[in-house]
C-alpha atoms as a PDB file:
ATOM      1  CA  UNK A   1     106.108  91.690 134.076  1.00  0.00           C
ATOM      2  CA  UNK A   2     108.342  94.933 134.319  1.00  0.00           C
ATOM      3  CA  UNK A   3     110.871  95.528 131.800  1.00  0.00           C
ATOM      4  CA  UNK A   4     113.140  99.036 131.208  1.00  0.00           C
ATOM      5  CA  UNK A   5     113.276 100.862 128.247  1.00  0.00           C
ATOM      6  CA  UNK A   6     116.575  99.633 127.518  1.00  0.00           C
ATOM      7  CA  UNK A   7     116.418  96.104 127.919  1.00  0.00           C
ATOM      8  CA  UNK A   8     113.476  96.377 125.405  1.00  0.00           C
ATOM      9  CA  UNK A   9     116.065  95.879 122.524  1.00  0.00           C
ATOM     10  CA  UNK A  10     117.838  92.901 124.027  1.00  0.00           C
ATOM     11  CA  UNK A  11     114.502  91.011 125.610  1.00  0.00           C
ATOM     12  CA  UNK A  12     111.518  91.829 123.230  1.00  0.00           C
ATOM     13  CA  UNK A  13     111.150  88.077 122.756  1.00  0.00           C
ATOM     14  CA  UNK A  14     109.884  88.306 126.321  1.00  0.00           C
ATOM     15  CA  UNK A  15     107.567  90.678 125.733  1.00  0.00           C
ATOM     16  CA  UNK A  16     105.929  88.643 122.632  1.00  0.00           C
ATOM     17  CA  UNK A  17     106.074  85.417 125.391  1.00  0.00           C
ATOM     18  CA  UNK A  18     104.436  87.251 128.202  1.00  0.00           C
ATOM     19  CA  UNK A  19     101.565  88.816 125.897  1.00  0.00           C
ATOM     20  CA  UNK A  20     100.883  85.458 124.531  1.00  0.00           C
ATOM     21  CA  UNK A  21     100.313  84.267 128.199  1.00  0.00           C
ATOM     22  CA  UNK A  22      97.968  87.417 128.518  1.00  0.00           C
ATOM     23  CA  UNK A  23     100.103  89.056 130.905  1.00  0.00           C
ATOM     24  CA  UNK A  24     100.563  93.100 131.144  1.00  0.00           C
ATOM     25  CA  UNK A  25     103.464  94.498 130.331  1.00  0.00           C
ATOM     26  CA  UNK A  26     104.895  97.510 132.546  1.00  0.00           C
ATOM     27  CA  UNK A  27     107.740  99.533 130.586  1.00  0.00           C
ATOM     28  CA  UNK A  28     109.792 101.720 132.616  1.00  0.00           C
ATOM     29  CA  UNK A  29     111.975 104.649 131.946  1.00  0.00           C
ATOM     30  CA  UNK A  30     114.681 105.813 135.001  1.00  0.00           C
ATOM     31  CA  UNK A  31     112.510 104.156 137.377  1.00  0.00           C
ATOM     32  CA  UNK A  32     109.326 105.951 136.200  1.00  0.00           C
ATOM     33  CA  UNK A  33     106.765 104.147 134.101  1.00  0.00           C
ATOM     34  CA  UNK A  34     106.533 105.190 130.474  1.00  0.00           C
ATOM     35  CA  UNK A  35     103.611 103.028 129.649  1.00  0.00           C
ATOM     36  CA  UNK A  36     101.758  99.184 129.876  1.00  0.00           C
ATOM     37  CA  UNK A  37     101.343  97.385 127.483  1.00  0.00           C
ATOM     38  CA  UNK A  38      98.500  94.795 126.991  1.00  0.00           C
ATOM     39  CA  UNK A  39      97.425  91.711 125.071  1.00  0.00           C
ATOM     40  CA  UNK A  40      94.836  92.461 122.100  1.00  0.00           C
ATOM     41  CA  UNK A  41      91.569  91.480 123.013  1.00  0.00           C
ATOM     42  CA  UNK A  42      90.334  88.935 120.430  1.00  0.00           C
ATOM     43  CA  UNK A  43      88.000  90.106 118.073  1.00  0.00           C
ATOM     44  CA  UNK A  44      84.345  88.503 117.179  1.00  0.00           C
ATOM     45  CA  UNK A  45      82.214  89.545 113.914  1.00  0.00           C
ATOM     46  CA  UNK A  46      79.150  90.179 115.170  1.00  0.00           C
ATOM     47  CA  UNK A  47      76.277  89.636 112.619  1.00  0.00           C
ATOM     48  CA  UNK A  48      75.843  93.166 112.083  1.00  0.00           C
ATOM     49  CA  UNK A  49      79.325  93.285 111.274  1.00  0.00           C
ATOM     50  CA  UNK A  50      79.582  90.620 108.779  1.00  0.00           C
ATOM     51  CA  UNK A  51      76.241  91.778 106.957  1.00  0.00           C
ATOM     52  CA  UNK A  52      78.056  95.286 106.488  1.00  0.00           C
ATOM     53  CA  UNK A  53      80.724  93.649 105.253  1.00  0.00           C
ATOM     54  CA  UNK A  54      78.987  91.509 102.717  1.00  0.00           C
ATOM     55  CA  UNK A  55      77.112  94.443 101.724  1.00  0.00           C
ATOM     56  CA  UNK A  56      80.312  96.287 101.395  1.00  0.00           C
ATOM     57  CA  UNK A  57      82.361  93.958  99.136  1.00  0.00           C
ATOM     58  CA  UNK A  58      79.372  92.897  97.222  1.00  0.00           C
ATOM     59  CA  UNK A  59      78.704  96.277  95.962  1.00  0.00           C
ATOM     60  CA  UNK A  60      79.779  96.152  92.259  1.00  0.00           C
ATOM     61  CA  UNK A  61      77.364  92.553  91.921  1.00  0.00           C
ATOM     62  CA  UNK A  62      74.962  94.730  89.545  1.00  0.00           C
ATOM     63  CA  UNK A  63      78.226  94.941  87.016  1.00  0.00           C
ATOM     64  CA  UNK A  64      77.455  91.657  85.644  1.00  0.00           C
ATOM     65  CA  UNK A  65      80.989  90.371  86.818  1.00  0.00           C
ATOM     66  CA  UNK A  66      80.417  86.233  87.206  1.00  0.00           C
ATOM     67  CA  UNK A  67      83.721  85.853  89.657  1.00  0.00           C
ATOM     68  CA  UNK A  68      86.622  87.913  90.831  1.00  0.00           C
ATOM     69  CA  UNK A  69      89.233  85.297  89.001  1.00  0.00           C
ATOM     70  CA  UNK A  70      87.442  86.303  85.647  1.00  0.00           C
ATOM     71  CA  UNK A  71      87.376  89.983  85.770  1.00  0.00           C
ATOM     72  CA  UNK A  72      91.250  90.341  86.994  1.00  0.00           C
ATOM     73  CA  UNK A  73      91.958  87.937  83.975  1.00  0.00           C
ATOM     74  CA  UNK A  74      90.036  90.400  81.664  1.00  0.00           C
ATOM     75  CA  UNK A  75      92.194  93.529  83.460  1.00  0.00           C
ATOM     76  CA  UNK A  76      95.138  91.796  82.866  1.00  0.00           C
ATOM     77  CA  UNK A  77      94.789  91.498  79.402  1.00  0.00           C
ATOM     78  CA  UNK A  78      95.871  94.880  79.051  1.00  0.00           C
ATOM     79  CA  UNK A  79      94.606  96.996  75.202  1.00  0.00           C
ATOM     80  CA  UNK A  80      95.854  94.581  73.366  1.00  0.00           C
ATOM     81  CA  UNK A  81      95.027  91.016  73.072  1.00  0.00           C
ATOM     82  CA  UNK A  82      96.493  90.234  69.964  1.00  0.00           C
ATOM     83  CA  UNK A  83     100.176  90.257  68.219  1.00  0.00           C
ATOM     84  CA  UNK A  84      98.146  92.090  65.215  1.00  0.00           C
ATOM     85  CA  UNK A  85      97.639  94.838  67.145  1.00  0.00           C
ATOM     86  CA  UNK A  86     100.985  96.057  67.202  1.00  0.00           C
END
């Protein structure tokens, strides 16, 4: 698909269409082309990937926190829990 720089305004619905089909997109300027644009390639976690990430966001486990619902409950709190401490 070709599509000019200026009707990128009034068709960019067709551009979302034609990179969901997994066509490439060829944007020109005067004639000349300013640049293609492709679909994303879909992306796969690999196992190493995922084990860096469970390492990553399980970093703070020696903390003693029992769940993440528990500890932004206790953050929410604020200083003061009670009327009394006013």
């Amino acid at each position: 698909m070709q599509l000019t720089a200026s009707q990128l305004q009034s068709k960019h619905k067709a551009l979302i269409d034609a990179l969901k089909r997994g066509e490439t997109v060829e944007i020109t300027y005067h004639g000349q082309t300013l640049g293609i644009v492709h679909p994303a390639a879909p992306t796969v976690n690999s196992k190493q990937q995922e084990a860096a990430m469970n390492d990553f966001f399980g970093m703070h486990r020696d903390l003693g926190v029992t769940s993440v619902e528990d500890e932004l409950r206790t953050i929410r709190k604020g200083r003061r829990s009670t009327l009394s401490d006013l």
